[in-house]
Protein backbone atom coordinates (compact mmCIF):
# COMPACT_ATOMS: atom_id res chain seq x y z
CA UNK A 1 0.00 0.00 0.00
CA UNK A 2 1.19 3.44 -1.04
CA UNK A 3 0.51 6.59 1.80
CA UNK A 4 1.00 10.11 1.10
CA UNK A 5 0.62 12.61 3.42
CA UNK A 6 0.94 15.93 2.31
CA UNK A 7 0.51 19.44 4.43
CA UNK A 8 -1.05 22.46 3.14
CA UNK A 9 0.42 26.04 4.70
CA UNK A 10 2.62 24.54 7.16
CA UNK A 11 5.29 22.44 7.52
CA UNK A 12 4.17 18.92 9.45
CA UNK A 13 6.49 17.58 11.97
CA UNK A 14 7.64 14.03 11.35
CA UNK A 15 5.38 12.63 14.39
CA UNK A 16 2.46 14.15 12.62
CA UNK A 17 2.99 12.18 9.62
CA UNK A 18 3.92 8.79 11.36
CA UNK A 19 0.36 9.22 13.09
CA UNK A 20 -1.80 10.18 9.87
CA UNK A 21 0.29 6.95 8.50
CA UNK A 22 -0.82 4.80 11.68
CA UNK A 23 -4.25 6.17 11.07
CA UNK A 24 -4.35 4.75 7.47
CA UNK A 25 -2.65 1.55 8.41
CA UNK A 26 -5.25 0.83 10.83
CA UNK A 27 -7.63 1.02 8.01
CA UNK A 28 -6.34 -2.60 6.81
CA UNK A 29 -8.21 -4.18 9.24
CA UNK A 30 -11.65 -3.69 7.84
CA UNK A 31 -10.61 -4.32 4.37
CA UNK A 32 -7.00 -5.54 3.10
CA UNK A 33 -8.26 -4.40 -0.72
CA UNK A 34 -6.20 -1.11 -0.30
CA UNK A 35 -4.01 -0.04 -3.07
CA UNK A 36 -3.13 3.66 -2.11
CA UNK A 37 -3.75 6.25 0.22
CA UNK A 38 -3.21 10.55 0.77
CA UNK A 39 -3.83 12.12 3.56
CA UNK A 40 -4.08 15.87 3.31
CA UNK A 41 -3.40 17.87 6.06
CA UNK A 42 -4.66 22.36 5.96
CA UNK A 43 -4.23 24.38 7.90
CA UNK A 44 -6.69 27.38 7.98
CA UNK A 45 -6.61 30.69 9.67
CA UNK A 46 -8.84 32.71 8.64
CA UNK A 47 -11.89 30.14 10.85
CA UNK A 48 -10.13 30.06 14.36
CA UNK A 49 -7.01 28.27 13.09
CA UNK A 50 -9.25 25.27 12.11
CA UNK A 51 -7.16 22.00 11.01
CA UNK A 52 -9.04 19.77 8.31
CA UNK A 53 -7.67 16.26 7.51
CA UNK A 54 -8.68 15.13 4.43
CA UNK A 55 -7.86 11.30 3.89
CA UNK A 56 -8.78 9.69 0.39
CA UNK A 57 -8.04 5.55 0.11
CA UNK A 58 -7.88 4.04 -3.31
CA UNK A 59 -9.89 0.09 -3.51
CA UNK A 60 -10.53 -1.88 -6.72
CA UNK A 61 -13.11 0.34 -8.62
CA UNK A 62 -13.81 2.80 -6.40
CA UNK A 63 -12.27 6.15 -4.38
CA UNK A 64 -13.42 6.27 -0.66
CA UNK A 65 -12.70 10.01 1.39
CA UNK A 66 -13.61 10.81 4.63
CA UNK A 67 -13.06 14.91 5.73
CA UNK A 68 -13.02 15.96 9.45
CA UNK A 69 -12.44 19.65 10.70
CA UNK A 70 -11.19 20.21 14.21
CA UNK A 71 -9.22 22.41 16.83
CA UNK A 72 -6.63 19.51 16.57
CA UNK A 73 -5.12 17.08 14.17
CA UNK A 74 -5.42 14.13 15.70
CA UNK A 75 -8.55 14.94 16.00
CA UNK A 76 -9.68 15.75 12.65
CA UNK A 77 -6.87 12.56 11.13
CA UNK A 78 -9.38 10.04 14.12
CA UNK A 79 -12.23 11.63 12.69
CA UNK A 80 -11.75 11.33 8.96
CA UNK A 81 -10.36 7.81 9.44
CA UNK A 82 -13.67 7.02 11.25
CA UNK A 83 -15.74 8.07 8.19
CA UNK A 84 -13.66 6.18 5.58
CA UNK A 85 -13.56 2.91 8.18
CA UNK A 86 -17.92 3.01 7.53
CA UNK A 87 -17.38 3.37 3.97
CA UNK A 88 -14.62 0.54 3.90
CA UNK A 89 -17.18 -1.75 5.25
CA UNK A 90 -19.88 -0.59 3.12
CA UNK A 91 -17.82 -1.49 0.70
CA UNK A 92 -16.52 -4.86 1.28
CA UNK A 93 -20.40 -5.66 2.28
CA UNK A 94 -21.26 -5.09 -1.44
CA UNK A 95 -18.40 -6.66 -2.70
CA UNK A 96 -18.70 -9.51 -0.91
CA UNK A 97 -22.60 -9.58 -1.27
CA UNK A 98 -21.68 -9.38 -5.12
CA UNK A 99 -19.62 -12.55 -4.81
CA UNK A 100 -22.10 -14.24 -3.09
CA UNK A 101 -24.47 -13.79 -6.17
CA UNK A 102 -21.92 -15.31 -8.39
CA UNK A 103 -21.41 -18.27 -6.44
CA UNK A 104 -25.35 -19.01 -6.36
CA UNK A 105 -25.25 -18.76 -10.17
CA UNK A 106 -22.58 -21.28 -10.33
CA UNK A 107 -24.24 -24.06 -7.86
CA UNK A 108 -27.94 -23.22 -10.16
CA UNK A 109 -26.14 -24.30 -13.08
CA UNK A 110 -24.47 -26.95 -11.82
């Protein structure tokens, strides 16, 4: 699995990264399908110093993102992960509902 993390006005410190990259390895454990990953971390001012982690995971056929906004970025990296962990399984729940399909077919003509 590829990760890239990349920071928007500002310059992330390296235990930043290693925790958006913890965040997206954690993310294996609902669905092992993943081929790539970016997390993208802004920094805003101009709403209270708002920090938005945006994290966007690439499975077969399909682009999953999850977007949190928060006073922190752990915060907003827990949140975003949390969204793309629901799609992740709403995803492997039609993929594997898919394959069930397929096998049914097969034992009919059988």
């Amino acid at each position: 699995m590829i990760i890239k993390v990349t920071s928007r006005h500002f310059k992330a410190h390296d235990s930043l990264i290693d925790y958006a990259e913890r965040a997206v390895e954690s993310l294996t454990r609902f669905y092992d399908g993943i081929v790539k990953a970016e997390v993208i971390l802004e920094f805003e001012k101009v709403h209270k110093s708002a920090k938005i982690a945006e994290m966007s995971v690439k499975v077969y056929n399909a682009m999953l993102t999850g977007v949190a906004k928060s006073d922190a970025f752990e915060k907003s990296i827990d949140a975003a992960a949390a969204k793309v962990q629901v799609q992740l399984k709403k995803y492997k729940e039609r993929r594997h509902a898919h394959d069930r399909q397929k096998v049914r077919r097969v034992r009919e003509k059988e």
